[in-house]
Protein backbone atom coordinates (compact mmCIF):
# COMPACT_ATOMS: atom_id res chain seq x y z
CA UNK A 1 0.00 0.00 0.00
CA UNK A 2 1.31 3.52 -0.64
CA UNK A 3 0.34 6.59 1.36
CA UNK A 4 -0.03 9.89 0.15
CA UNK A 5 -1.51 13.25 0.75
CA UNK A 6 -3.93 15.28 -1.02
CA UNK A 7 -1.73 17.54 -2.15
CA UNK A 8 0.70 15.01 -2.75
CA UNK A 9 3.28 16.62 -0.78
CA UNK A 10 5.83 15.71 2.96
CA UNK A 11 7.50 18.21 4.02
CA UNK A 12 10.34 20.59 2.72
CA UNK A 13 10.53 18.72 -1.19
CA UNK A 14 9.35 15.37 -0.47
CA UNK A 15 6.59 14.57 -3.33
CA UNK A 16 6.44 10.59 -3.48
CA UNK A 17 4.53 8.25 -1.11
CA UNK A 18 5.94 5.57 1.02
CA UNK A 19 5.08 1.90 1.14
CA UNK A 20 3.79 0.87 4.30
CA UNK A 21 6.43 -2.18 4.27
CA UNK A 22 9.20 0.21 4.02
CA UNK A 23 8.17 2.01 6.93
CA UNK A 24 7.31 -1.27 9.15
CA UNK A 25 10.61 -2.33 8.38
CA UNK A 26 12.64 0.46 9.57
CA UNK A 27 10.82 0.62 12.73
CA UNK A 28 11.22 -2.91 13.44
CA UNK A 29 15.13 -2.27 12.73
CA UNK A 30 15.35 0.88 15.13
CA UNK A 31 13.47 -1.11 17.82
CA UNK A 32 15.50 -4.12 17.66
CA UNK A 33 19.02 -2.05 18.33
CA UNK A 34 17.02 -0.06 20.62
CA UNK A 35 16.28 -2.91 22.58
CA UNK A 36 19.59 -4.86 22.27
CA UNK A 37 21.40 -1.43 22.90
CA UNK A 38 19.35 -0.86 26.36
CA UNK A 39 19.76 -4.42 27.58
CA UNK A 40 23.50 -4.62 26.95
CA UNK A 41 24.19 -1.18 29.03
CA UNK A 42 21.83 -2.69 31.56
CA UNK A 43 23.24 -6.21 31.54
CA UNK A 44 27.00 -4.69 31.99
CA UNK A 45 26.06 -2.57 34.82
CA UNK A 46 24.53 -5.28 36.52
CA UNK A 47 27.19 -7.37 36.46
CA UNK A 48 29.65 -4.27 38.18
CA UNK A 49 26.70 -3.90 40.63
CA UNK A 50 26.03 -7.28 41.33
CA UNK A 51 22.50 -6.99 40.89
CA UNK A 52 19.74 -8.81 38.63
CA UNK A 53 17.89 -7.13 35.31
CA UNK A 54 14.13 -8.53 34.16
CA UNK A 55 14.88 -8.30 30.41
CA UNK A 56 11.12 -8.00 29.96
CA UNK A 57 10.47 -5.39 31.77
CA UNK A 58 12.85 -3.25 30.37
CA UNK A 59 10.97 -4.47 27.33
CA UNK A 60 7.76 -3.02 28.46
CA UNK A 61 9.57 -0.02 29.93
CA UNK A 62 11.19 0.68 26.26
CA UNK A 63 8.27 0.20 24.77
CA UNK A 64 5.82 2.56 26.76
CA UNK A 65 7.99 4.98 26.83
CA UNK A 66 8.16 5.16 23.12
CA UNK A 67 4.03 4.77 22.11
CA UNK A 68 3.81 7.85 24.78
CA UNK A 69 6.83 9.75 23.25
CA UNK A 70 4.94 8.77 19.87
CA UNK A 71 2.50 11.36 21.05
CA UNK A 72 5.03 13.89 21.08
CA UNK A 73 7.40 13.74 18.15
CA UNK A 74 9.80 12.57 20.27
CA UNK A 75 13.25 10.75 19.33
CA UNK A 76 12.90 6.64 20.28
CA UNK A 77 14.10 6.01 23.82
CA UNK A 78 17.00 3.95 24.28
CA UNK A 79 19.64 3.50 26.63
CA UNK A 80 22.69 5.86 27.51
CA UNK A 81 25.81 4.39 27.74
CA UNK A 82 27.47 7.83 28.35
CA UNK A 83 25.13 9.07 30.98
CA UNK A 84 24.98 5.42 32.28
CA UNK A 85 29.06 5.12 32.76
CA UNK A 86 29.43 8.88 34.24
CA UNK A 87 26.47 8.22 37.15
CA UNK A 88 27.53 4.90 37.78
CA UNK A 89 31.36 6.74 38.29
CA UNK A 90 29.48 9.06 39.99
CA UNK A 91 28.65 6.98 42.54
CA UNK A 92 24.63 7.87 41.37
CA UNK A 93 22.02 5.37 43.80
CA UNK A 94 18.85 6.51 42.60
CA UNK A 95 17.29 7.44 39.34
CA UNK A 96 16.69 11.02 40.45
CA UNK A 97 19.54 12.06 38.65
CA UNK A 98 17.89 11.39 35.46
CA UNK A 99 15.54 14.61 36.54
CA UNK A 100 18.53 16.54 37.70
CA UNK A 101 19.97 15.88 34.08
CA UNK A 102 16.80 16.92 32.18
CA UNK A 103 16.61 20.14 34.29
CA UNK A 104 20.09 20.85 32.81
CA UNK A 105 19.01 20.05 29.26
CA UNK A 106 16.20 22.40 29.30
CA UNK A 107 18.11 25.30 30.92
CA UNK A 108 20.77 24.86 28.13
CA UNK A 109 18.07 24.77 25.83
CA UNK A 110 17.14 27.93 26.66
């Protein structure tokens, strides 16, 4: 199936429709590394820490979090290996640094 506009037209240039197949299959592709991505930061970590990670429920966390960013244009939600390594050298315990951070985005931002 292709979809198109009235008008015929996406954006800055963009006159041609997209098959839906070409589309399911890039969001299945960004999902899987997603996924993978977010369980391997989580699986290292847990291994330093000495703790235990439910694979699924990171699953459903991943996944929530991206039909409600879905909402809001956002960018897919994955794991940060970055932010992940810096806390955990931190010496970070709870997750409340993950609001501290965004407070910091959105100032820059500003």
């Amino acid at each position: 199936a292709v979809v198109s506009t009235q008008s015929g037209h996406y954006g800055r240039g963009y006159s041609k429709g997209f098959s839906v197949s070409e589309v399911l299959s890039g969001s299945i592709l960004i999902t899987a590394i997603g996924y993978l991505e977010h369980i391997a930061i989580g699986q290292s970590f847990a291994v330093k820490s000495s703790y235990q990670i439910d694979n699924s429920q990171e699953l459903i966390a991943l996944g929530l979090a991206n039909v409600v960013g879905s909402f809001f244009s956002s960018y897919p939600v994955t794991g940060s290996f970055s932010r992940t390594a810096l806390s955990y050298m931190a010496g970070v315990k709870t997750p409340l640094v993950g609001l501290f951070t965004s407070t910091i985005v959105m100032l820059g931002l500003r």
